[in-house]
C-alpha atoms as a PDB file:
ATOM      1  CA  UNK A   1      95.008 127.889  91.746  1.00  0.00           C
ATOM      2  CA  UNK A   2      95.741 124.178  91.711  1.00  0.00           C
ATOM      3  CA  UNK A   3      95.073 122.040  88.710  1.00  0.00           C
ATOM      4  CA  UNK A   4      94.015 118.861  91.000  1.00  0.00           C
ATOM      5  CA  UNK A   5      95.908 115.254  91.326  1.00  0.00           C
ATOM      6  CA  UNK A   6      98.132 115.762  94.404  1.00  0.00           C
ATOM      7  CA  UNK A   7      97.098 112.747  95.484  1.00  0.00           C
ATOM      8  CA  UNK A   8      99.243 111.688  92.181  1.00  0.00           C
ATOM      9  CA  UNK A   9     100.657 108.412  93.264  1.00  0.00           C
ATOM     10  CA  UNK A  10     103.527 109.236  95.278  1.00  0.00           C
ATOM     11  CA  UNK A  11     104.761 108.396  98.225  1.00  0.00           C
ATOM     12  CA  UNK A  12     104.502 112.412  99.511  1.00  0.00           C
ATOM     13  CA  UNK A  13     100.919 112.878  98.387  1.00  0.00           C
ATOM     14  CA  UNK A  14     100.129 113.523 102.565  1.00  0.00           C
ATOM     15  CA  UNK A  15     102.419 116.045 102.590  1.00  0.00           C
ATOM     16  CA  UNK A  16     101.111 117.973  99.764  1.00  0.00           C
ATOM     17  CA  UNK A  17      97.779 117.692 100.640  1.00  0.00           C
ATOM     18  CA  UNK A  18      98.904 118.877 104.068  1.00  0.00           C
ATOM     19  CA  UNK A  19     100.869 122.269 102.380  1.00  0.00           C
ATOM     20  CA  UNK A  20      98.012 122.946 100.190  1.00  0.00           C
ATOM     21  CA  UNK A  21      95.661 123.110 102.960  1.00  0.00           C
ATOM     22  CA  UNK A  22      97.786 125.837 104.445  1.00  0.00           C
ATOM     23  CA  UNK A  23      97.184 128.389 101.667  1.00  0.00           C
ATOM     24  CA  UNK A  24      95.106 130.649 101.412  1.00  0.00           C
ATOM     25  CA  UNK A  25      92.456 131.233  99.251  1.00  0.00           C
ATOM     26  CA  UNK A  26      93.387 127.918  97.258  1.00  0.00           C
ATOM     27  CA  UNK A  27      91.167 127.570  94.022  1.00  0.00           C
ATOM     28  CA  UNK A  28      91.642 123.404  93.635  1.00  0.00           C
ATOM     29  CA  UNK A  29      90.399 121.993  90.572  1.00  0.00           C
ATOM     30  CA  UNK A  30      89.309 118.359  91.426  1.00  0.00           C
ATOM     31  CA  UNK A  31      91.805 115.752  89.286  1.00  0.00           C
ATOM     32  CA  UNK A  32      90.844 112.702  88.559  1.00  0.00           C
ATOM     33  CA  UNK A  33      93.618 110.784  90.980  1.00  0.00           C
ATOM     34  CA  UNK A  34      92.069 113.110  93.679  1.00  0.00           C
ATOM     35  CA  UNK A  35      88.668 111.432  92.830  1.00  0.00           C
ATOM     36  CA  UNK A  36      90.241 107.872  93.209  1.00  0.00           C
ATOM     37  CA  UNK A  37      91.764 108.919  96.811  1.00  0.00           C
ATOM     38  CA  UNK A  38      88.534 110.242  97.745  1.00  0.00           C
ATOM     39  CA  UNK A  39      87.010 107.158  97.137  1.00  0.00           C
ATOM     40  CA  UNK A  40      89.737 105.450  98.561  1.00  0.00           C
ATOM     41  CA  UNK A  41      89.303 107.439 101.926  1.00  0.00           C
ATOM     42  CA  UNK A  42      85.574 107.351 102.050  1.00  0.00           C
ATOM     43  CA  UNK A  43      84.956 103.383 101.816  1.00  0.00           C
ATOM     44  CA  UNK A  44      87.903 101.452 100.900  1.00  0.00           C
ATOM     45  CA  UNK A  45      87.226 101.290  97.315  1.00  0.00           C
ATOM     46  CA  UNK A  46      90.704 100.944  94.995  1.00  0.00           C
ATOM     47  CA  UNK A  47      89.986 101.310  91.389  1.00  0.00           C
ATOM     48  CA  UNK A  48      92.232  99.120  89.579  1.00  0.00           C
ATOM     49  CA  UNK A  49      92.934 101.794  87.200  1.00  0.00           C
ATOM     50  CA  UNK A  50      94.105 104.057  90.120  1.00  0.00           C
ATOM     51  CA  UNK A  51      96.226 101.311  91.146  1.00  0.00           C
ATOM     52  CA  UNK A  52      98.063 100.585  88.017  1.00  0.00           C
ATOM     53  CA  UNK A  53      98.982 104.451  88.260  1.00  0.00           C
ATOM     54  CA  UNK A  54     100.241 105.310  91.449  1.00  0.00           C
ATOM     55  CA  UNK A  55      97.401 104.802  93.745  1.00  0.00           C
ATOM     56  CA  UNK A  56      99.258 101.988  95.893  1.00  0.00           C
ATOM     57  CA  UNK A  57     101.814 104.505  96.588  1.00  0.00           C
ATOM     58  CA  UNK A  58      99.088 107.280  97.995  1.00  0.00           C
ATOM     59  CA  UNK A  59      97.430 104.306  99.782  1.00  0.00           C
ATOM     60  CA  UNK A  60     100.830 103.418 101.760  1.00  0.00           C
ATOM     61  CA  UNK A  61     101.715 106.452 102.694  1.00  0.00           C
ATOM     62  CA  UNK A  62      98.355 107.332 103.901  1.00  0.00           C
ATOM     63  CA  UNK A  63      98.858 104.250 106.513  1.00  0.00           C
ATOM     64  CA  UNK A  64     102.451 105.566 108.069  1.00  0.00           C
ATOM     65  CA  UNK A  65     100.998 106.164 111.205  1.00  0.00           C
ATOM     66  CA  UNK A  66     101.694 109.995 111.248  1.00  0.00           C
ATOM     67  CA  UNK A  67      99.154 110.131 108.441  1.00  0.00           C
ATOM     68  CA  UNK A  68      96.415 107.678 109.639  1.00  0.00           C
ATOM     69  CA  UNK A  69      94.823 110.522 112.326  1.00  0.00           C
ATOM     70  CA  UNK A  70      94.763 113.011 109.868  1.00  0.00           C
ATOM     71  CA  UNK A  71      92.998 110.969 106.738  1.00  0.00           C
ATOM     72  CA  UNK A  72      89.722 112.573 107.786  1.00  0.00           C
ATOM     73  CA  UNK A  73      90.834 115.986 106.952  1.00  0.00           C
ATOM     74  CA  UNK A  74      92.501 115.782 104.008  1.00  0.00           C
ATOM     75  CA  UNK A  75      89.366 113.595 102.708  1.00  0.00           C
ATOM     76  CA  UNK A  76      87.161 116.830 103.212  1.00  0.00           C
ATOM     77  CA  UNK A  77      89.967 119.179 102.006  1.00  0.00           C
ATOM     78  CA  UNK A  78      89.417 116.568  98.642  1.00  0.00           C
ATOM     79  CA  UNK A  79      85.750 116.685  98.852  1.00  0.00           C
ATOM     80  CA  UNK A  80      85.702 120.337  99.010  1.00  0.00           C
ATOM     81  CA  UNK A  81      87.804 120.602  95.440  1.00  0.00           C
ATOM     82  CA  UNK A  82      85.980 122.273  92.716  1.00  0.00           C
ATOM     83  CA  UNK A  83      85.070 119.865  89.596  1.00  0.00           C
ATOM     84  CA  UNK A  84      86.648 121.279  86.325  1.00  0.00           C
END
């Protein structure tokens, strides 16, 4: 079980989505940072508030280009989250 918000504001939120997609039977708990990124993935939106709490860090490292081809995924991995 994860307790949502991997998408946290730091520079290595790829990565973590990209290890939690590897286990199995993962119960994710939608957070509300993971809400912000989905939106964020989806259509472009960037709530301020997200911003003023990490979100410009998940946004640039989303666009290192070893993360830009696999956006797509980890936006259904997000969508897929249950809500609490």
């Amino acid at each position: 079980m994860f307790l949502g918000d991997a998408v946290d504001g730091w520079p290595q939120s790829p990565e973590c989505v990209e290890e939690l997609r590897q286990v199995e039977n993962l119960v994710y708990l939608l957070g509300n940072h993971d809400v912000w990124a989905i939106d964020w993935l989806a259509c472009g939106e960037k709530p301020p508030m997200w911003l003023s709490q990490g979100g410009r860090a998940t946004i640039d490292a989303y666009q290192r280009d070893e993360w830009v081809g696999k956006q797509a995924g980890h936006l259904e991995f997000l969508r897929q989250a249950r809500h609490y």
